[in-house]
N, C-alpha and C. Protein backbone atom coordinates (compact mmCIF):
# COMPACT_ATOMS: atom_id res chain seq x y z
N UNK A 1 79.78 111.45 63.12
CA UNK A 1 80.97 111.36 63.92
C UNK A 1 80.95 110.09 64.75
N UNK A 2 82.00 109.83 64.96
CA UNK A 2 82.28 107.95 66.10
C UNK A 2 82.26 108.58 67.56
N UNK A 3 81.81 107.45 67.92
CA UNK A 3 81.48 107.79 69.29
C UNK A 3 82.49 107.45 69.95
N UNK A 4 82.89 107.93 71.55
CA UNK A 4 84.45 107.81 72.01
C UNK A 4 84.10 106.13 72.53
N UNK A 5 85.59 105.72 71.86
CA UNK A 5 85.55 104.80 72.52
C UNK A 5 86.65 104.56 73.02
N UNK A 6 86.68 103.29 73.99
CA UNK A 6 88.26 102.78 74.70
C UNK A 6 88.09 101.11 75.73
N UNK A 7 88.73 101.01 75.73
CA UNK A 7 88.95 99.69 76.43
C UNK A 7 89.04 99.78 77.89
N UNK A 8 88.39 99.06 78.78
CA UNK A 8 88.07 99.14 80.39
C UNK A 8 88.98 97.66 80.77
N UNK A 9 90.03 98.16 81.41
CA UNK A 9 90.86 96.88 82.02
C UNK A 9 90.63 96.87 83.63
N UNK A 10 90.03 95.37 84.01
CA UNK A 10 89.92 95.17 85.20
C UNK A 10 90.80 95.37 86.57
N UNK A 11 92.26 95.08 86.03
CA UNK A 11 93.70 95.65 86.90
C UNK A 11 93.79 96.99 86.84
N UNK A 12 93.64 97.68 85.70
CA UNK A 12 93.77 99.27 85.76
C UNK A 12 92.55 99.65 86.36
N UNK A 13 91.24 99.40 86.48
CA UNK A 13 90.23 99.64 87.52
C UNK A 13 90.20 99.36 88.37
N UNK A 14 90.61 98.46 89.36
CA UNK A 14 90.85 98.11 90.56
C UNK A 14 91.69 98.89 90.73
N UNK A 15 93.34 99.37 90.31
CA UNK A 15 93.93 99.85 90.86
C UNK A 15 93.49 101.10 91.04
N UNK A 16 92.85 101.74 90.15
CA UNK A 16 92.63 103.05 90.38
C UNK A 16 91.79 103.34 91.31
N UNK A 17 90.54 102.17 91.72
CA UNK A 17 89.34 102.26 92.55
C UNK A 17 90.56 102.28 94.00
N UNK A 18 91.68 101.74 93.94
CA UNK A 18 92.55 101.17 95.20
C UNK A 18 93.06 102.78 95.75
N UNK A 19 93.25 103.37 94.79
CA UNK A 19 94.20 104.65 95.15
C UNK A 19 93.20 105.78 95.52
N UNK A 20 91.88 105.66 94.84
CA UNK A 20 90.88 106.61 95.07
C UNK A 20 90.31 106.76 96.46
N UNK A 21 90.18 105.21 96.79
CA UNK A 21 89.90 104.66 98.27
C UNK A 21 90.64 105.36 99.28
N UNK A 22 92.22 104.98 98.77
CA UNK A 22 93.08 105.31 100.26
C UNK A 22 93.44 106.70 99.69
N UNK A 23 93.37 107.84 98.79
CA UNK A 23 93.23 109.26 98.89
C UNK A 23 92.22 109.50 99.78
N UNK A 24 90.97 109.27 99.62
CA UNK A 24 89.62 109.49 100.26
C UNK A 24 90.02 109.14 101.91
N UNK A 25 90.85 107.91 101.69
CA UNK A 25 90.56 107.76 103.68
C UNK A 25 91.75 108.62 104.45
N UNK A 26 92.97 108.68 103.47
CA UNK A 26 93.52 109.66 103.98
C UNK A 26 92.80 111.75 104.02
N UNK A 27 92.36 111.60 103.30
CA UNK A 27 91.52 112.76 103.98
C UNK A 27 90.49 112.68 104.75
N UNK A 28 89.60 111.68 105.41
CA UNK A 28 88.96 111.73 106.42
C UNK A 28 89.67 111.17 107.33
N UNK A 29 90.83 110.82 107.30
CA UNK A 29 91.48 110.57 108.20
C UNK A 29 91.74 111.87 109.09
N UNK A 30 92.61 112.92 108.46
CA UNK A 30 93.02 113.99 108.70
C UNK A 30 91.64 114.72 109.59
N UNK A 31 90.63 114.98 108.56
CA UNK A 31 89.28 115.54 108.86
C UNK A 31 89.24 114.95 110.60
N UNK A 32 89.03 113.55 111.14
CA UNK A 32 88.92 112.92 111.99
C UNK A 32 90.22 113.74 113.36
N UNK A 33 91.29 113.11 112.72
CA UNK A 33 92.12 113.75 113.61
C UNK A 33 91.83 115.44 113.93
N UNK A 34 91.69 115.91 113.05
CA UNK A 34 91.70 117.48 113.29
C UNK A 34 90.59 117.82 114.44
N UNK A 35 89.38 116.76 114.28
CA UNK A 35 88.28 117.16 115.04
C UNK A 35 87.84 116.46 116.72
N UNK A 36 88.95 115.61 116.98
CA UNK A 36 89.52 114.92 118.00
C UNK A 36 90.86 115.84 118.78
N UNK A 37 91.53 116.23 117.81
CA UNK A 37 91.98 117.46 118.81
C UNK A 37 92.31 118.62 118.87
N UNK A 38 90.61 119.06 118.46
CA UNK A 38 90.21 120.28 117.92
C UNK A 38 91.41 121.46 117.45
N UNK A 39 91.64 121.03 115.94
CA UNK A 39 92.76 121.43 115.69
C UNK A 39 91.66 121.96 114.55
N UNK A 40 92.63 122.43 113.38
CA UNK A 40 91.76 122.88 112.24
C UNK A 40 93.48 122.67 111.40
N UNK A 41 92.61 121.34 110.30
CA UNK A 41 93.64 121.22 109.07
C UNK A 41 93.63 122.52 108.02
N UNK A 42 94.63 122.65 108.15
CA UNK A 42 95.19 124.13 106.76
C UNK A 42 94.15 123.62 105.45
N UNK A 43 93.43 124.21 105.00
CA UNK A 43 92.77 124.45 103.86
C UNK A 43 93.45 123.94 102.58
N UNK A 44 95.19 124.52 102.53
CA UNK A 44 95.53 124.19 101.61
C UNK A 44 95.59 123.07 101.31
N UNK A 45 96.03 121.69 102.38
CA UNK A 45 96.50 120.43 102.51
C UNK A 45 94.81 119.83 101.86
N UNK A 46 93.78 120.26 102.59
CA UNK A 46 92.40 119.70 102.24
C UNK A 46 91.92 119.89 100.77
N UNK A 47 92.31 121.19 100.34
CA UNK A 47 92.52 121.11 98.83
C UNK A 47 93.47 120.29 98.31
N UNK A 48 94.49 120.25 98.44
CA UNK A 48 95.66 119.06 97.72
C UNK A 48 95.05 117.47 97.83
N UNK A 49 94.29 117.56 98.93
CA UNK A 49 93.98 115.70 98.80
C UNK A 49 92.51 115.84 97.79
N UNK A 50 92.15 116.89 97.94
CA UNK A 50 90.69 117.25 97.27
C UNK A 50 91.16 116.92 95.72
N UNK A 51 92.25 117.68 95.23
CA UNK A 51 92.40 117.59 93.91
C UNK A 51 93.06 116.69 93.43
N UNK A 52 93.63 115.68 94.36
CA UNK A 52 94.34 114.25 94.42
C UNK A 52 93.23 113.17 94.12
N UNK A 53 92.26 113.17 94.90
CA UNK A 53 90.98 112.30 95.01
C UNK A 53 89.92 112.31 93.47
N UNK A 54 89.94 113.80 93.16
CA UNK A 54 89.47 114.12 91.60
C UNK A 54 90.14 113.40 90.68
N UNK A 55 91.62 113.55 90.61
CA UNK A 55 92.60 112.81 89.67
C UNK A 55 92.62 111.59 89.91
N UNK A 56 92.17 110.83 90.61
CA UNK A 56 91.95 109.29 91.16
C UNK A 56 90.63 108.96 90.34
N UNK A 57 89.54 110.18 90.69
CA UNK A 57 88.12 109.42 90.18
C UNK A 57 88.71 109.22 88.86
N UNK A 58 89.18 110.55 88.12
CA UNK A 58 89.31 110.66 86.69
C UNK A 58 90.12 109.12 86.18
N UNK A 59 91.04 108.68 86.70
CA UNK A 59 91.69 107.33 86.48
C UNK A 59 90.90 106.88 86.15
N UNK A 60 89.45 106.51 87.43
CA UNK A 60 88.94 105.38 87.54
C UNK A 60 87.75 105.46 86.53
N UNK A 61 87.14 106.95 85.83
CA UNK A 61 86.10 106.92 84.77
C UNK A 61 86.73 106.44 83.96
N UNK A 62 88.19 106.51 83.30
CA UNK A 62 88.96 106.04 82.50
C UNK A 62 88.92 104.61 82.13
N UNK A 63 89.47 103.90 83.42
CA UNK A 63 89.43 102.40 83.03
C UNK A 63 88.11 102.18 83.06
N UNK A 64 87.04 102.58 83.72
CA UNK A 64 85.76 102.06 84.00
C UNK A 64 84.89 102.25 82.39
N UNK A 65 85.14 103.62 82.05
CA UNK A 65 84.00 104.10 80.61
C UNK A 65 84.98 104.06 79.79
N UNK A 66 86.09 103.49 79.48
CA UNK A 66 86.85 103.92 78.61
C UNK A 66 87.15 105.28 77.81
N UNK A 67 86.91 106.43 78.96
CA UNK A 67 87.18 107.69 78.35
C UNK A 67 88.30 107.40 77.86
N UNK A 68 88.36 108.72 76.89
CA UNK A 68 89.76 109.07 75.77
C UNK A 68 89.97 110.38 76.68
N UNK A 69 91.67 110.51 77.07
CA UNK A 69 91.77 111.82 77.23
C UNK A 69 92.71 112.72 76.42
N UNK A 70 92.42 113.75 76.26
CA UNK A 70 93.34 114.23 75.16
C UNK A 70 93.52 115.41 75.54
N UNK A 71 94.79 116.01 75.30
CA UNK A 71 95.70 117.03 75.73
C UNK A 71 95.74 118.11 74.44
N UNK A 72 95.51 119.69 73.99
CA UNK A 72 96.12 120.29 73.00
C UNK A 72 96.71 121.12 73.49
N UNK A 73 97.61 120.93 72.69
CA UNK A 73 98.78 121.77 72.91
C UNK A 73 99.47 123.18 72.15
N UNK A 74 98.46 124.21 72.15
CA UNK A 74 98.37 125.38 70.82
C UNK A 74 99.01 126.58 71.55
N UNK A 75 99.64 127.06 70.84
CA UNK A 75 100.15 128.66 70.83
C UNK A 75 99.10 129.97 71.25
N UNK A 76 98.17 129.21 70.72
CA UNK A 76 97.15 130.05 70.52
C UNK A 76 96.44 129.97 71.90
N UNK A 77 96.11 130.10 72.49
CA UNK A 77 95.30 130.03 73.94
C UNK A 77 94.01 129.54 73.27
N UNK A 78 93.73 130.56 73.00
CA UNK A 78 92.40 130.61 72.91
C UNK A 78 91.51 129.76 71.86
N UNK A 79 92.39 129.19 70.62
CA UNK A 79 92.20 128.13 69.61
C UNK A 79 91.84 127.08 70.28
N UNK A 80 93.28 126.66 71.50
CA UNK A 80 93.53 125.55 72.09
C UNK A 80 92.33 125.42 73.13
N UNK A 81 91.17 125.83 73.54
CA UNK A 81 90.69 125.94 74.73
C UNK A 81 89.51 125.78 73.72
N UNK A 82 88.94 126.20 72.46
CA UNK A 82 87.92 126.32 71.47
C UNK A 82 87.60 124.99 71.61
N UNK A 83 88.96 124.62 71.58
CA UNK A 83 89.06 123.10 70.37
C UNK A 83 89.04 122.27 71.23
N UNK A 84 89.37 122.27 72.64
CA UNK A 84 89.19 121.07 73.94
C UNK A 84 87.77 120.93 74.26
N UNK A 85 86.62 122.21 74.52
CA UNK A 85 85.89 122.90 74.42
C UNK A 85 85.27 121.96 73.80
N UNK A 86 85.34 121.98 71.85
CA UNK A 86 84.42 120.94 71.48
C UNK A 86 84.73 119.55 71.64
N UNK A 87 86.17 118.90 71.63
CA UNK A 87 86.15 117.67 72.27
C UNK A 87 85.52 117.39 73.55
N UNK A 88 85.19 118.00 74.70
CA UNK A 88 84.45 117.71 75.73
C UNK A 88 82.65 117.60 75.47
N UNK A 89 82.50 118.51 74.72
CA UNK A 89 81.28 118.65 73.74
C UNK A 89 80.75 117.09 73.31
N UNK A 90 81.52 116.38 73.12
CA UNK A 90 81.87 114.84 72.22
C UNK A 90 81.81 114.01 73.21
N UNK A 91 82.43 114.23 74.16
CA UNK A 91 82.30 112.85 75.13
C UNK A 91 83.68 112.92 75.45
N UNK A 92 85.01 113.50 74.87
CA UNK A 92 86.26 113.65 75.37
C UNK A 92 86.70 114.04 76.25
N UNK A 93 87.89 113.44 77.45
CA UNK A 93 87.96 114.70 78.70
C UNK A 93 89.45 115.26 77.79
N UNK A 94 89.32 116.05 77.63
CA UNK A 94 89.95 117.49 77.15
C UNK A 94 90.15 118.76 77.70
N UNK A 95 91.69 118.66 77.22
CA UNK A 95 92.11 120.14 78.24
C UNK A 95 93.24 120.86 77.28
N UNK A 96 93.56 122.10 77.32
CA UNK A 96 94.21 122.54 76.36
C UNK A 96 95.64 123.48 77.43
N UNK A 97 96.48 123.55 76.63
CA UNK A 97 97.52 123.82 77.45
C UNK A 97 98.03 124.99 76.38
N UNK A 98 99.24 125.87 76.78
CA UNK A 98 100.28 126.39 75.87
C UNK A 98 101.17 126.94 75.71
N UNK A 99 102.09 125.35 76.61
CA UNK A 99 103.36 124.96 76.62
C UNK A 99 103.39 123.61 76.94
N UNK A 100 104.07 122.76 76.56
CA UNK A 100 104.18 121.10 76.94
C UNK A 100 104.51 120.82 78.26
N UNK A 101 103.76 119.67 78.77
CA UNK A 101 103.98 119.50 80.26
C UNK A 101 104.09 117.90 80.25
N UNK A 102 103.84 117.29 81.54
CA UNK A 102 104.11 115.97 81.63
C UNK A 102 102.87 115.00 80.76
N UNK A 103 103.33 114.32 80.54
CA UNK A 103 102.06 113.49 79.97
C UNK A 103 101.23 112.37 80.99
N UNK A 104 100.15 112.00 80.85
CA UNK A 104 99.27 110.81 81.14
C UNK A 104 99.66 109.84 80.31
N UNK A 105 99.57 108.72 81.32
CA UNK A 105 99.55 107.40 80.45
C UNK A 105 98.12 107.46 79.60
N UNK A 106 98.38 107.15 78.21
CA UNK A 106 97.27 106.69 77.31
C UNK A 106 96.71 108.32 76.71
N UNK A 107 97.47 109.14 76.98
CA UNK A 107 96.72 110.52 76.76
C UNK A 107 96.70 110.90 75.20
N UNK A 108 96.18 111.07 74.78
CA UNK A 108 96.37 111.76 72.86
C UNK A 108 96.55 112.94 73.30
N UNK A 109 97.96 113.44 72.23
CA UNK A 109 98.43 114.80 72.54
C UNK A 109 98.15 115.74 71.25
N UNK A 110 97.49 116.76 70.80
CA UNK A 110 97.13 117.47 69.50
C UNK A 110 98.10 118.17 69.67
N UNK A 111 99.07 118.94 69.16
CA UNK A 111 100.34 119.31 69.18
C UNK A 111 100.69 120.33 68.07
N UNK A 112 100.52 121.48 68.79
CA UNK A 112 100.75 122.95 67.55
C UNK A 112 102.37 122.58 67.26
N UNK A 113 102.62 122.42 65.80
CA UNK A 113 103.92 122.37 66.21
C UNK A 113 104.67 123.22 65.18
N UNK A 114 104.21 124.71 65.90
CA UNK A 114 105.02 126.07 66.18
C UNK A 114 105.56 126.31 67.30
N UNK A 115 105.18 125.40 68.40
CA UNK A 115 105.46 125.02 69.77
C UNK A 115 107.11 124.58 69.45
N UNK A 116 107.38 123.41 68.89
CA UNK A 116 108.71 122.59 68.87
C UNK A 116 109.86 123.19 68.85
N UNK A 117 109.74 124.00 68.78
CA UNK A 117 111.35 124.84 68.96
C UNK A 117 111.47 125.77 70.50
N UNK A 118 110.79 125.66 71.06
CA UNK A 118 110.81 125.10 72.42
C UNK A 118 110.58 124.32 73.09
N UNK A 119 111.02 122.99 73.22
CA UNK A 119 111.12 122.11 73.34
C UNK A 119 112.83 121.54 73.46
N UNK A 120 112.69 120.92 75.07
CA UNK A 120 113.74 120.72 75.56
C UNK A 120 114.13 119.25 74.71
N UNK A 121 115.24 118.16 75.29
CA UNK A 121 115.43 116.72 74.61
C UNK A 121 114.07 116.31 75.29
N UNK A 122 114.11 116.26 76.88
CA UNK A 122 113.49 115.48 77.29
C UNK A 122 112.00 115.46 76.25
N UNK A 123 111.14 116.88 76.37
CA UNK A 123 110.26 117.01 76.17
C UNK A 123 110.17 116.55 74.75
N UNK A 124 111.14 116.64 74.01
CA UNK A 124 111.08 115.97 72.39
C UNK A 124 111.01 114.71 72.66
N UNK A 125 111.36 114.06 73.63
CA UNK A 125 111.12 112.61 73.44
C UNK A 125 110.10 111.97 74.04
N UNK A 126 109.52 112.55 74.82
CA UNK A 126 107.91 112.39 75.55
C UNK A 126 107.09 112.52 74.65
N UNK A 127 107.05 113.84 73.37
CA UNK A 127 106.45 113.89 72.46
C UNK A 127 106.27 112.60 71.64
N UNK A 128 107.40 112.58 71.28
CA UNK A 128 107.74 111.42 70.25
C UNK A 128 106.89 110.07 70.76
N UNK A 129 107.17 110.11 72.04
CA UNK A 129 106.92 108.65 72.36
C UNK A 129 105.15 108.69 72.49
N UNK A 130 104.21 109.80 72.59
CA UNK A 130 102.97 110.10 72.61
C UNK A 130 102.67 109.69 71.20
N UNK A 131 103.31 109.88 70.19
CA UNK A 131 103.27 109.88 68.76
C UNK A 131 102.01 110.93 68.62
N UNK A 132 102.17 112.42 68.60
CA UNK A 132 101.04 113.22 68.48
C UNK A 132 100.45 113.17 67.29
N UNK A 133 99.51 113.67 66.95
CA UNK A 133 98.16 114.38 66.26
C UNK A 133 98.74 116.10 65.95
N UNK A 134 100.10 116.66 64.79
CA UNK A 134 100.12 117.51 64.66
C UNK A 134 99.54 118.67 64.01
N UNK A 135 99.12 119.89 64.41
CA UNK A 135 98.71 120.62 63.76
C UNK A 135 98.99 122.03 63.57
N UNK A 136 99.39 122.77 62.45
CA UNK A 136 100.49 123.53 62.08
C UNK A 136 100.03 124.44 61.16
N UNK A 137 99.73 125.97 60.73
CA UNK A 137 99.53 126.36 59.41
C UNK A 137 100.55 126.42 58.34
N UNK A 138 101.61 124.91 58.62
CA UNK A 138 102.53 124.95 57.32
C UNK A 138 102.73 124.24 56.88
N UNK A 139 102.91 124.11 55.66
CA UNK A 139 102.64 122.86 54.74
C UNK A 139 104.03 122.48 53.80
N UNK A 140 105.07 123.09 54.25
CA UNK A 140 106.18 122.76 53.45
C UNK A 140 106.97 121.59 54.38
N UNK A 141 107.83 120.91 53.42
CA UNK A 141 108.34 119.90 53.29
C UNK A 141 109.23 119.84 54.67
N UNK A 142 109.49 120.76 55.14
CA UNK A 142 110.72 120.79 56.45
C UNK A 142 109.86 120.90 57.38
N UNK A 143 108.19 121.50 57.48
CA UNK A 143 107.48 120.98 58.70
C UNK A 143 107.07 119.53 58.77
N UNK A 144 106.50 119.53 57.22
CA UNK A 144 106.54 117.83 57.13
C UNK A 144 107.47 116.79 58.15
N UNK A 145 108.83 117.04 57.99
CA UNK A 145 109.60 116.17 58.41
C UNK A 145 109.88 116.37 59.59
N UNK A 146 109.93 117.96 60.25
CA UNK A 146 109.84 117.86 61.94
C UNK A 146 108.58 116.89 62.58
N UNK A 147 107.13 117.01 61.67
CA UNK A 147 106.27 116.46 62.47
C UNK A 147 106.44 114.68 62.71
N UNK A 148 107.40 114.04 61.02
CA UNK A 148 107.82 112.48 61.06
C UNK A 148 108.47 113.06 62.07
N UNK A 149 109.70 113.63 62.19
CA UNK A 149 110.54 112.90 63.17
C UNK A 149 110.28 113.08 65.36
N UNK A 150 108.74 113.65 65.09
CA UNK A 150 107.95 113.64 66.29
C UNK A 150 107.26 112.32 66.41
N UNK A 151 106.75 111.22 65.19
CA UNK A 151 106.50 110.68 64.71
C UNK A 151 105.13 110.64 65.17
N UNK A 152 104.83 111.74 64.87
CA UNK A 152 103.22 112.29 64.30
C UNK A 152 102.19 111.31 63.41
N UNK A 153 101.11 111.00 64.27
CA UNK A 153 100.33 110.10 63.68
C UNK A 153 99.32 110.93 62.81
N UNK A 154 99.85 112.01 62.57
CA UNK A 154 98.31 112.80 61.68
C UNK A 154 99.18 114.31 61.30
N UNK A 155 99.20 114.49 60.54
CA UNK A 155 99.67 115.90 60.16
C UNK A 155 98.22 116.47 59.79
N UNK A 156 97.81 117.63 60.45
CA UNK A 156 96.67 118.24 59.82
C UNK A 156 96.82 119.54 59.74
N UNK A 157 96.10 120.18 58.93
CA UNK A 157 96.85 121.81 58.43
C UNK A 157 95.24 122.53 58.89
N UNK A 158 96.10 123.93 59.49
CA UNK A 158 95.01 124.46 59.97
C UNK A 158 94.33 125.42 59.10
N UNK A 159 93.10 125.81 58.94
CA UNK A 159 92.51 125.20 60.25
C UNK A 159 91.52 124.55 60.71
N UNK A 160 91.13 124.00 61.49
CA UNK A 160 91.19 122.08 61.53
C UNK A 160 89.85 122.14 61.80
N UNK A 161 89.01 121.25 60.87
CA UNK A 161 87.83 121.21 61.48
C UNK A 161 87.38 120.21 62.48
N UNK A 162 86.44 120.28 63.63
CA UNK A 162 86.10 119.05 64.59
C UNK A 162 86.26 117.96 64.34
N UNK A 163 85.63 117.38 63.33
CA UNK A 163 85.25 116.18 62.93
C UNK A 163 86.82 115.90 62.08
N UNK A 164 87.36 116.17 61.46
CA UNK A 164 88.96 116.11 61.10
C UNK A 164 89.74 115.38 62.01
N UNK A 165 89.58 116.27 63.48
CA UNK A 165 90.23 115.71 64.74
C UNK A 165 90.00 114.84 65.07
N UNK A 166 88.51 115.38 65.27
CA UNK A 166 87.84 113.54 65.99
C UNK A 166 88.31 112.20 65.05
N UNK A 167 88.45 112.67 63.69
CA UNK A 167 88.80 111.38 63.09
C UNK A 167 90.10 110.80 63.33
N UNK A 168 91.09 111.63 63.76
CA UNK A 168 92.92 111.72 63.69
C UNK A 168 92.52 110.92 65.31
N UNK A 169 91.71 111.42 66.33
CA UNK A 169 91.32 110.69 67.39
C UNK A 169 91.69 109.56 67.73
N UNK A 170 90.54 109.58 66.38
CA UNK A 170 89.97 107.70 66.91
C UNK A 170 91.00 107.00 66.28
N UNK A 171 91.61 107.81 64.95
CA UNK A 171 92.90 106.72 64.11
C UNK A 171 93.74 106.45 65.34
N UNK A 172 94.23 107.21 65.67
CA UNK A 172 95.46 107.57 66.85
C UNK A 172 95.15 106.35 68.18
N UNK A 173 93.74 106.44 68.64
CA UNK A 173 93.35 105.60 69.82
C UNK A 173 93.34 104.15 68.85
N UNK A 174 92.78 103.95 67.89
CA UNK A 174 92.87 102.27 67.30
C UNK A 174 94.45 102.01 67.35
N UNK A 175 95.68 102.49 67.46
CA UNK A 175 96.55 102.30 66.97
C UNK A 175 97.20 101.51 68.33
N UNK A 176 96.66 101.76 69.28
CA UNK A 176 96.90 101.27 70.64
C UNK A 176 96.83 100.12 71.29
């Protein structure tokens, strides 16, 4: 199997190191104030910058190691969580979902697409523009052409082995 790879841009690392910084100082900021006049910040707010500051590092492993992150998107819960499961296994940050949500810049999306008929415009065209990695147990000619006109960089029929993916992966990330 190929090992993950990706490209580390010096502007997209700085910026992200920039935003991680001022998340971080805005929560010891708060921390500071709270303890100057002995107040006590709501928990919830300290979690929200907590999980703000995480999504900052994650940016910044991104531009820094060139992680790949990749999104699946299965009907199945529990397929979809198998299969992120072994992409993290790999070196992938992987997360599995099941229903479509917003995308990441640069994200590879694996895309059950028994899903697509729920699917709003918007969300058809976020798809589209991800160009997913579909995967489907159907093989006739009219899924065929829903997955072109998602413009699906991989049609793969389930059910899918690791190394299959990982390969649709790395096609999908060279294409970038």
């Amino acid at each position: 199997m190929e090992s993950v790879t990706g490209s580390s841009s010096s502007p997209e690392l700085a910026a992200a190191l920039h935003r991680l910084r001022s998340t971080l100082a805005r929560l010891k900021a708060e921390l500071e104030m709270s303890q100057a006049d002995d107040t006590v910040v709501p928990a919830e707010r300290l979690l929200a910058d907590l999980d703000d500051a995480f999504e900052q590092l994650r940016a910044v492993e991104r531009a820094a190691f060139g992680l790949v992150q990749v999104l699946v998107i299965d009907d199945d819960a529990r397929l979809g969580e198998l299969t992120a499961r072994g992409l993290r296994r790999l070196g992938y940050e992987a997360e599995s979902a099941g229903e479509f949500r917003s995308l990441q810049r640069h994200e590879v999306v694996v895309f059950d697409l028994g899903l697509a008929s729920g699917l709003g415009e918007t969300d058809r065209s976020a798809l589209k523009a991800a160009r997913p990695i579909v995967v489907t147990g159907a093989t006739d000619p009219r899924s065929r052409a829903l997955a072109a006109s998602f413009g699906a960089s991989d049609y793969l029929v389930k059910p899918v082995q690791l190394d299959v993916l990982v390969a649709a992966i790395n096609r999908r990330i060279a294409q970038e």
